[in-house]
PDB file of N, CA and C in Angstrom:
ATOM      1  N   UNK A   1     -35.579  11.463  21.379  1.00  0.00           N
ATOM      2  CA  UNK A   1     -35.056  10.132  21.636  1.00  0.00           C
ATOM      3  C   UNK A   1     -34.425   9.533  20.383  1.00  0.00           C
ATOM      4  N   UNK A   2     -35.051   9.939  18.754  1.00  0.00           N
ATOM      5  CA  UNK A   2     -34.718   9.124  17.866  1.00  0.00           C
ATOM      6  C   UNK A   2     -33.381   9.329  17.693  1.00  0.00           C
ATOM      7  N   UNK A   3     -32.913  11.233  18.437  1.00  0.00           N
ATOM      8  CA  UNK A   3     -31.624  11.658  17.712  1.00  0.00           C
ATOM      9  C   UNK A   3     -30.875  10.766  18.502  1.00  0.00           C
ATOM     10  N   UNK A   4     -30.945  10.943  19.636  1.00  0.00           N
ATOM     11  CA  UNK A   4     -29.712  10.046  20.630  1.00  0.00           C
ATOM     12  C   UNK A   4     -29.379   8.777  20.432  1.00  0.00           C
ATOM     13  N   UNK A   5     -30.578   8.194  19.799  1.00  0.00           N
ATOM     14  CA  UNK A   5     -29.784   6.702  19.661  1.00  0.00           C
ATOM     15  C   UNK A   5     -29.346   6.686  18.322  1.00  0.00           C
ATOM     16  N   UNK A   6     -29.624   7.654  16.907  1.00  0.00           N
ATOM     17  CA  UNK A   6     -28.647   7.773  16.121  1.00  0.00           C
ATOM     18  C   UNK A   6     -27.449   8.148  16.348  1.00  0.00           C
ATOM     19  N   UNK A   7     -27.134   9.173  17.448  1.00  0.00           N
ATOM     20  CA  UNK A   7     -25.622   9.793  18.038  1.00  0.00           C
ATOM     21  C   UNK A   7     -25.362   8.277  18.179  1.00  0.00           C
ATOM     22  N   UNK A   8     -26.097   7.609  19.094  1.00  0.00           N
ATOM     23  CA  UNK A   8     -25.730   6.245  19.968  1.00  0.00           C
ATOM     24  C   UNK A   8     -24.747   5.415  18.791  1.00  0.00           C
ATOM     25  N   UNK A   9     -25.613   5.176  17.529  1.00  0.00           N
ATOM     26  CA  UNK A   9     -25.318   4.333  16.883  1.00  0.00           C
ATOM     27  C   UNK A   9     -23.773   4.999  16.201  1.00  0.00           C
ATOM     28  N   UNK A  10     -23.939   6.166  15.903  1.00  0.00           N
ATOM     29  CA  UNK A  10     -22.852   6.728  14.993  1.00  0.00           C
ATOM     30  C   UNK A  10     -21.228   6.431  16.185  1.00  0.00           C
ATOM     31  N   UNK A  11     -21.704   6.452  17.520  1.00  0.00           N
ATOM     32  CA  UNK A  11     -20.448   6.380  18.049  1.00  0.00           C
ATOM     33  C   UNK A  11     -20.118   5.066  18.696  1.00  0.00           C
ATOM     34  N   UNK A  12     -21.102   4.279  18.262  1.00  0.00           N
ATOM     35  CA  UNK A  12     -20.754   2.582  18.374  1.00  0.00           C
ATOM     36  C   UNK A  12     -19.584   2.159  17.256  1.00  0.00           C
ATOM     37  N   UNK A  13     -19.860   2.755  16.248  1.00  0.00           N
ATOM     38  CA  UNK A  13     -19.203   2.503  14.940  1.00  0.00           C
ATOM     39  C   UNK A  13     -18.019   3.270  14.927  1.00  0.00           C
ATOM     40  N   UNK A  14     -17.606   4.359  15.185  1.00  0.00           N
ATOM     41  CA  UNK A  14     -16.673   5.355  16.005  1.00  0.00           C
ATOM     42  C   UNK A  14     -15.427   4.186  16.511  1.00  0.00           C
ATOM     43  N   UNK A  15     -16.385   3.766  18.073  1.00  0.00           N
ATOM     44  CA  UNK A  15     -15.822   2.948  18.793  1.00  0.00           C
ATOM     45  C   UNK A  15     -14.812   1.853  18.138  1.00  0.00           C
ATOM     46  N   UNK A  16     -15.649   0.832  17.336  1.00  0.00           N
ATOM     47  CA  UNK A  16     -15.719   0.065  16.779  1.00  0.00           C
ATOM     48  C   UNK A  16     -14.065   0.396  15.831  1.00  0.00           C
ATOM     49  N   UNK A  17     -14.238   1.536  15.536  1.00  0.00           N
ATOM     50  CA  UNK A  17     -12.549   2.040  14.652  1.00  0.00           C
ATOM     51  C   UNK A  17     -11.785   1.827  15.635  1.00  0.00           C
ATOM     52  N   UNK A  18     -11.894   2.447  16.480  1.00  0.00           N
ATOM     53  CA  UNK A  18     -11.186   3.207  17.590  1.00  0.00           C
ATOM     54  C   UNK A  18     -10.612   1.686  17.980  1.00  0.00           C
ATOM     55  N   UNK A  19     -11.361   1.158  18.543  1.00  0.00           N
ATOM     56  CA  UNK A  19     -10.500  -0.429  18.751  1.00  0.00           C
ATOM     57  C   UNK A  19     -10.019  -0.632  17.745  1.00  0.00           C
ATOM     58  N   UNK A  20     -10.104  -1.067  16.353  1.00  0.00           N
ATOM     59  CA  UNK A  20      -8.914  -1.963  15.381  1.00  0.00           C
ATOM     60  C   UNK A  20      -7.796  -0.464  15.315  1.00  0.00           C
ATOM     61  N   UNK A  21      -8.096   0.613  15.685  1.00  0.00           N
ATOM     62  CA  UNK A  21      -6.602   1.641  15.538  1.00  0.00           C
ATOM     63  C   UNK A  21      -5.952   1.415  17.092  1.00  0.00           C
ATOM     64  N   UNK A  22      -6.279   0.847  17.599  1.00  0.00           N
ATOM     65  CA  UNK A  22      -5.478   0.722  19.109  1.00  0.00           C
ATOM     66  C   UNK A  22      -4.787  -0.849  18.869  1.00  0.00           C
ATOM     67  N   UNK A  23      -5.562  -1.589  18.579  1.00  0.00           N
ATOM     68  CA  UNK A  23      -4.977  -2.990  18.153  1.00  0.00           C
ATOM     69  C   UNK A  23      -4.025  -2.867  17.276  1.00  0.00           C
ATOM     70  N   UNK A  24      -3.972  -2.430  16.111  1.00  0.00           N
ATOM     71  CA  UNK A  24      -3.114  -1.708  15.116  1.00  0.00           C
ATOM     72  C   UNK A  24      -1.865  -1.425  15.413  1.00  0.00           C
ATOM     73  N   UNK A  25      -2.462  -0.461  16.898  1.00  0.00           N
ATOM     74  CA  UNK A  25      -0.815  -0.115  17.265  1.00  0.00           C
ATOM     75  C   UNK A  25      -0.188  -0.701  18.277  1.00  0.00           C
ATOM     76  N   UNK A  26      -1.079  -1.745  18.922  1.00  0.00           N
ATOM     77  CA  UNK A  26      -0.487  -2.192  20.251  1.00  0.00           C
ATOM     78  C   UNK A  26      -0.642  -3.896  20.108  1.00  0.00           C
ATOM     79  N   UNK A  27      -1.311  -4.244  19.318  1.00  0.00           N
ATOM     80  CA  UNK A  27      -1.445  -5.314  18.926  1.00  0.00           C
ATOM     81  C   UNK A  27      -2.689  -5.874  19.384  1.00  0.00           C
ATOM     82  N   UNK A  28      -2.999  -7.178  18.114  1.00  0.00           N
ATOM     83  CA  UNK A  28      -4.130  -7.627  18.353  1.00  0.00           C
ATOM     84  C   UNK A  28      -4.419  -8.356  19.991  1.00  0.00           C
ATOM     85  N   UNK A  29      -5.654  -7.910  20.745  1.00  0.00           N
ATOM     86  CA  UNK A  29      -6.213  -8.903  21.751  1.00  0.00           C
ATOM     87  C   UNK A  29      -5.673  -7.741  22.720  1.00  0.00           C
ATOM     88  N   UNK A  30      -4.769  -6.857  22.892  1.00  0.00           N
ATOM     89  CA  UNK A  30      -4.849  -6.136  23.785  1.00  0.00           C
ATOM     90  C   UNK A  30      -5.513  -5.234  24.171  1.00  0.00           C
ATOM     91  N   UNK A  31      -6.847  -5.362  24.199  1.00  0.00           N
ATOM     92  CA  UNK A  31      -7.482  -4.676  24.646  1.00  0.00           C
ATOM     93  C   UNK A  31      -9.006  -5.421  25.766  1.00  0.00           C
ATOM     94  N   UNK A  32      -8.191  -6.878  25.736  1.00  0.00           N
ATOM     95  CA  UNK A  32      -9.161  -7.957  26.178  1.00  0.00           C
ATOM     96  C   UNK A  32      -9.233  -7.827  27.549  1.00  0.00           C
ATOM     97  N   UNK A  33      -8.442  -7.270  28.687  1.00  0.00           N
ATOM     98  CA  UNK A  33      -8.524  -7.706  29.709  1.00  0.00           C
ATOM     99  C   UNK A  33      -8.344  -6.026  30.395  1.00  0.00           C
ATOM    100  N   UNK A  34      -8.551  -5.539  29.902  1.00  0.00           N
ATOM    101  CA  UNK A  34      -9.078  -3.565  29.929  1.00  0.00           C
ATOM    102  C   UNK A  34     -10.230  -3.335  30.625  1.00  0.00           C
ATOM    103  N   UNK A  35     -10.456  -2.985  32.124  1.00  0.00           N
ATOM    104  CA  UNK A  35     -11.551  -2.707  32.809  1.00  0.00           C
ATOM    105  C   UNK A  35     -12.175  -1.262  32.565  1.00  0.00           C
ATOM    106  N   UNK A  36     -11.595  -0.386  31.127  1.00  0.00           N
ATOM    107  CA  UNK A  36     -12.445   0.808  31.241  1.00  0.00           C
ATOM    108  C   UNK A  36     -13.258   0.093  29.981  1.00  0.00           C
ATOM    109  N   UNK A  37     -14.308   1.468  29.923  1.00  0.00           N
ATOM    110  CA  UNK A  37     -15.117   1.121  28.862  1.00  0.00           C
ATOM    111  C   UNK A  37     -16.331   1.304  28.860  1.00  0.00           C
ATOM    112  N   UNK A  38     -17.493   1.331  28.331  1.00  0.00           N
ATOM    113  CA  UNK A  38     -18.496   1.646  28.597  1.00  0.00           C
ATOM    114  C   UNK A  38     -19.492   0.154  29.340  1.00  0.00           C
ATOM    115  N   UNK A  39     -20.949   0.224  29.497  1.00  0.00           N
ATOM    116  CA  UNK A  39     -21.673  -0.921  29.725  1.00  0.00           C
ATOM    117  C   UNK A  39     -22.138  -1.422  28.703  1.00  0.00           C
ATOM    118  N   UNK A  40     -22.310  -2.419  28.082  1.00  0.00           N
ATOM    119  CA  UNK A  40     -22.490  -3.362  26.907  1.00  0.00           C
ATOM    120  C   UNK A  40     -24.151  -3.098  26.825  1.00  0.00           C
ATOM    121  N   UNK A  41     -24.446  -3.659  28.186  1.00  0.00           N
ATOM    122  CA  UNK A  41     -25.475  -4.259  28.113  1.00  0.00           C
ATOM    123  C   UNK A  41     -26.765  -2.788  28.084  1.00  0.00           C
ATOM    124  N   UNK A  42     -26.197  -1.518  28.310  1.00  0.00           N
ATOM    125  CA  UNK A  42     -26.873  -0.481  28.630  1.00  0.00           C
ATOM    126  C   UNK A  42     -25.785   0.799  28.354  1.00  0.00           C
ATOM    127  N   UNK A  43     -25.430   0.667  26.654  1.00  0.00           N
ATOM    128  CA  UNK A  43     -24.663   1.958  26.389  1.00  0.00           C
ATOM    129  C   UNK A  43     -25.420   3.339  26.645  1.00  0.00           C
ATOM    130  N   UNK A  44     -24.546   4.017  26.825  1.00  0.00           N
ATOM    131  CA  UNK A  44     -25.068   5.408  26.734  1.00  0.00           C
ATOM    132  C   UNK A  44     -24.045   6.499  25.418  1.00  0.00           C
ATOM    133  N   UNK A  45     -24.364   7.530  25.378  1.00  0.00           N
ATOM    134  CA  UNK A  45     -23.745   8.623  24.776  1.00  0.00           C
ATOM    135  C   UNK A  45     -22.047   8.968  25.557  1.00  0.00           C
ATOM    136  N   UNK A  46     -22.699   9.384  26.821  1.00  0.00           N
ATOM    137  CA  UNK A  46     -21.329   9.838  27.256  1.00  0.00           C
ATOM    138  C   UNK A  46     -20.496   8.904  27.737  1.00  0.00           C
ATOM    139  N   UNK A  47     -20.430   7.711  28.362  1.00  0.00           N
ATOM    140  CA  UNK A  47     -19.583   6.742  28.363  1.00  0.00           C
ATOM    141  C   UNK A  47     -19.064   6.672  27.875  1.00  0.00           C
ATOM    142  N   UNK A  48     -19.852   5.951  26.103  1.00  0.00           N
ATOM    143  CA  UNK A  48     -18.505   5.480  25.103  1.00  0.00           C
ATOM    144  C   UNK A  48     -18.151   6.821  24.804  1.00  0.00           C
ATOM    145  N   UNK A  49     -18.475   7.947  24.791  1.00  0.00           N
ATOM    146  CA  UNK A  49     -17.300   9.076  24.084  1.00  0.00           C
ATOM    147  C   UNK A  49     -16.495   9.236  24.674  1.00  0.00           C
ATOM    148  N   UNK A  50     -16.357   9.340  26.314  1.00  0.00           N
ATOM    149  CA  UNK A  50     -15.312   8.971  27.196  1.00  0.00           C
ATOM    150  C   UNK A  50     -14.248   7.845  26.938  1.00  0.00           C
ATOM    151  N   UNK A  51     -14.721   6.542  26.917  1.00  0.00           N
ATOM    152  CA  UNK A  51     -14.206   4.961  26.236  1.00  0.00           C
ATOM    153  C   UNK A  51     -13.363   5.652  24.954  1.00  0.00           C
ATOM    154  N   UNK A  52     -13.924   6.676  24.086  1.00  0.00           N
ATOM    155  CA  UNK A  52     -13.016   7.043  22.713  1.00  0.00           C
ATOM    156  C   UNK A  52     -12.061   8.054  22.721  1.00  0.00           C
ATOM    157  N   UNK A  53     -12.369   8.608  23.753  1.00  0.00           N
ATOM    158  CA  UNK A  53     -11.424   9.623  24.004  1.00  0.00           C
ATOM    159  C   UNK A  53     -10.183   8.817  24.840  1.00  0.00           C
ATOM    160  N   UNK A  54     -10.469   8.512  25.897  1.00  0.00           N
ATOM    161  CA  UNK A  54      -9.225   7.572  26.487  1.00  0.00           C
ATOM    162  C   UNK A  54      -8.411   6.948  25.725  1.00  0.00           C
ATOM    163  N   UNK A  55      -9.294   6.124  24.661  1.00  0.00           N
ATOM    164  CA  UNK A  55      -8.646   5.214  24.105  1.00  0.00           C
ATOM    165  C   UNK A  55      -7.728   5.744  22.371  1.00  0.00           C
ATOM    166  N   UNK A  56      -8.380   6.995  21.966  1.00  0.00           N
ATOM    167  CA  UNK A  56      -7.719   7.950  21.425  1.00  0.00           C
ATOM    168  C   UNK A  56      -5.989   8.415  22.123  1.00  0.00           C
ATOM    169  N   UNK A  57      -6.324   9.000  23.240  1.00  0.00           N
ATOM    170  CA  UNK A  57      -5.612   9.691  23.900  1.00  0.00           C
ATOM    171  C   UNK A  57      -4.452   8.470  24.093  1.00  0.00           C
ATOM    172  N   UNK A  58      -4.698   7.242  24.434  1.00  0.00           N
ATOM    173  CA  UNK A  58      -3.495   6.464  24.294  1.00  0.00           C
ATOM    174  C   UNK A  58      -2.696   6.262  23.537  1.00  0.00           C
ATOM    175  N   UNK A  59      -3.504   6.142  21.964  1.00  0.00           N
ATOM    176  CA  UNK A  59      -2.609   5.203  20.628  1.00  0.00           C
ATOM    177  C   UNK A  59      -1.841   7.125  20.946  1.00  0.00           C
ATOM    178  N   UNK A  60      -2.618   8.036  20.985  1.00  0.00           N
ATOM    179  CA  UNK A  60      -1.517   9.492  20.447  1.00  0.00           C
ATOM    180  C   UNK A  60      -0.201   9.489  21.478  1.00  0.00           C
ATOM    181  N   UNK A  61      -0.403   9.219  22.659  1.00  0.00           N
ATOM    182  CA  UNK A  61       0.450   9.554  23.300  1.00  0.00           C
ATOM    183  C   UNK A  61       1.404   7.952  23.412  1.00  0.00           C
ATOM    184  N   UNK A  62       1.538   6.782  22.246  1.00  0.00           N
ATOM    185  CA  UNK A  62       1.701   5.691  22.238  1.00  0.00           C
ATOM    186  C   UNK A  62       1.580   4.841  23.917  1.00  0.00           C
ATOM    187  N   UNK A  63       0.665   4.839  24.488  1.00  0.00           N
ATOM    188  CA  UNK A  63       0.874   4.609  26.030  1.00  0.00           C
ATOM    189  C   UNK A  63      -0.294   3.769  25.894  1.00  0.00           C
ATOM    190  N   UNK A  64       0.077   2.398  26.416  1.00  0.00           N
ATOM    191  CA  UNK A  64      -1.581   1.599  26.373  1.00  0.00           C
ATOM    192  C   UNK A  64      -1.739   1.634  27.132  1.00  0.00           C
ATOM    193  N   UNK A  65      -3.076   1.495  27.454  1.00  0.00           N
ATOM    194  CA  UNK A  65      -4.008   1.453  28.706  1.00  0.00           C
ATOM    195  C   UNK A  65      -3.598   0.317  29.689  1.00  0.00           C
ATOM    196  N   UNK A  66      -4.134   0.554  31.143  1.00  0.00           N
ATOM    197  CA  UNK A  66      -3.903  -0.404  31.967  1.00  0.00           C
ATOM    198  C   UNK A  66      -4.824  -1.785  32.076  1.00  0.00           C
ATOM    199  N   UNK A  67      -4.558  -2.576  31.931  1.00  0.00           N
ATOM    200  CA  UNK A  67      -5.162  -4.353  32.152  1.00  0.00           C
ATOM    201  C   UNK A  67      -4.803  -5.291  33.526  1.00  0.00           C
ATOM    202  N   UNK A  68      -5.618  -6.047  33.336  1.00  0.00           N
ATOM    203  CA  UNK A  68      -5.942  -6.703  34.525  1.00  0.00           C
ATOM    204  C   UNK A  68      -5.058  -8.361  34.275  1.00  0.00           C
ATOM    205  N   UNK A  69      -4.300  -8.478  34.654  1.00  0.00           N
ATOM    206  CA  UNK A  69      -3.931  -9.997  34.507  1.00  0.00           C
ATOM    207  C   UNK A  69      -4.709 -11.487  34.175  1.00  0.00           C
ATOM    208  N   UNK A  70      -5.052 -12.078  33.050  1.00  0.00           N
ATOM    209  CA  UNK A  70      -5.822 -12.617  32.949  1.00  0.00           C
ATOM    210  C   UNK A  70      -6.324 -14.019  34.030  1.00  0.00           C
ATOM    211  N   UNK A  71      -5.658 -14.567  34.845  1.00  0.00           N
ATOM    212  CA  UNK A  71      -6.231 -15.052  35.849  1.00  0.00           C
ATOM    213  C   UNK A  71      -7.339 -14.201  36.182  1.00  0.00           C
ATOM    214  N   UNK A  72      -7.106 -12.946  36.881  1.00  0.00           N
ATOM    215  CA  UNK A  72      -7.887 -12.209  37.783  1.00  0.00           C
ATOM    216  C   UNK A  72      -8.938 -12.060  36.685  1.00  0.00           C
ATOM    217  N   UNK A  73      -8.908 -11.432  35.699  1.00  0.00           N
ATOM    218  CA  UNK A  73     -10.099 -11.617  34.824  1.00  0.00           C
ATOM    219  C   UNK A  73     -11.199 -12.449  34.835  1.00  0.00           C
ATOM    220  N   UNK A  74     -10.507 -13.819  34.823  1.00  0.00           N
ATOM    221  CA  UNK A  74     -11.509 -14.909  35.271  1.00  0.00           C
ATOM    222  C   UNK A  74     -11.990 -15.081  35.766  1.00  0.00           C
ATOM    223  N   UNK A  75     -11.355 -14.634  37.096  1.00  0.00           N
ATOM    224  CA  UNK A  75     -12.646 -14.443  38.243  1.00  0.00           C
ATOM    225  C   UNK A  75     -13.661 -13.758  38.070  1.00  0.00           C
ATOM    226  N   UNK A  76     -13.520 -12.785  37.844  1.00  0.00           N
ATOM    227  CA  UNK A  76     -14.761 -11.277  37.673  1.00  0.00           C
ATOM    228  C   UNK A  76     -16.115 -12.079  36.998  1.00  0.00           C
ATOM    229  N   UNK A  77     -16.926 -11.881  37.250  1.00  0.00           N
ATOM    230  CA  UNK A  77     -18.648 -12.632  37.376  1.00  0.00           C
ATOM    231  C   UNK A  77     -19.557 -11.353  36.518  1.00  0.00           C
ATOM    232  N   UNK A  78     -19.504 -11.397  35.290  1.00  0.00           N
ATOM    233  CA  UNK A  78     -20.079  -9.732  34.586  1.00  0.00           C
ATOM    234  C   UNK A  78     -21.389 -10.268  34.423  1.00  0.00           C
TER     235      UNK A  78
END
């Protein structure tokens, strides 16, 4: 258990890049209204490496991810 939530932690911080290099290239705040991603409230391992790979795979292929219009955002009840 101790290793996984060190993996856990090492790829929070991962993450954590991974957003200011997507902001970087697509600009700040776009990544605010982005329905992928992992659960906040109950990360796991393979989620966010998924969440880093996607979000990898975008800045390379310069293609941002898809978002939700921020009205509709508002609605959503998390």
């Amino acid at each position: 258990m101790i290793d996984e939530d060190r993996k856990l932690m090492e790829l929070l911080e991962e993450l954590s890049v991974t957003y200011k290099e997507y902001e970087n290239k697509f600009g700040k705040g776009s990544l605010d209204y982005w329905l992928g991603g992992h659960d906040p409230v109950y990360p796991d391992v393979r989620s966010i490496s998924k969440e880093i790979f996607k979000i990898r795979k975008a800045i390379k292929n310069n293609k941002k991810l898809p978002t939700v219009d921020a009205k509709l955002w508002n609605k959503f009840r998390f």
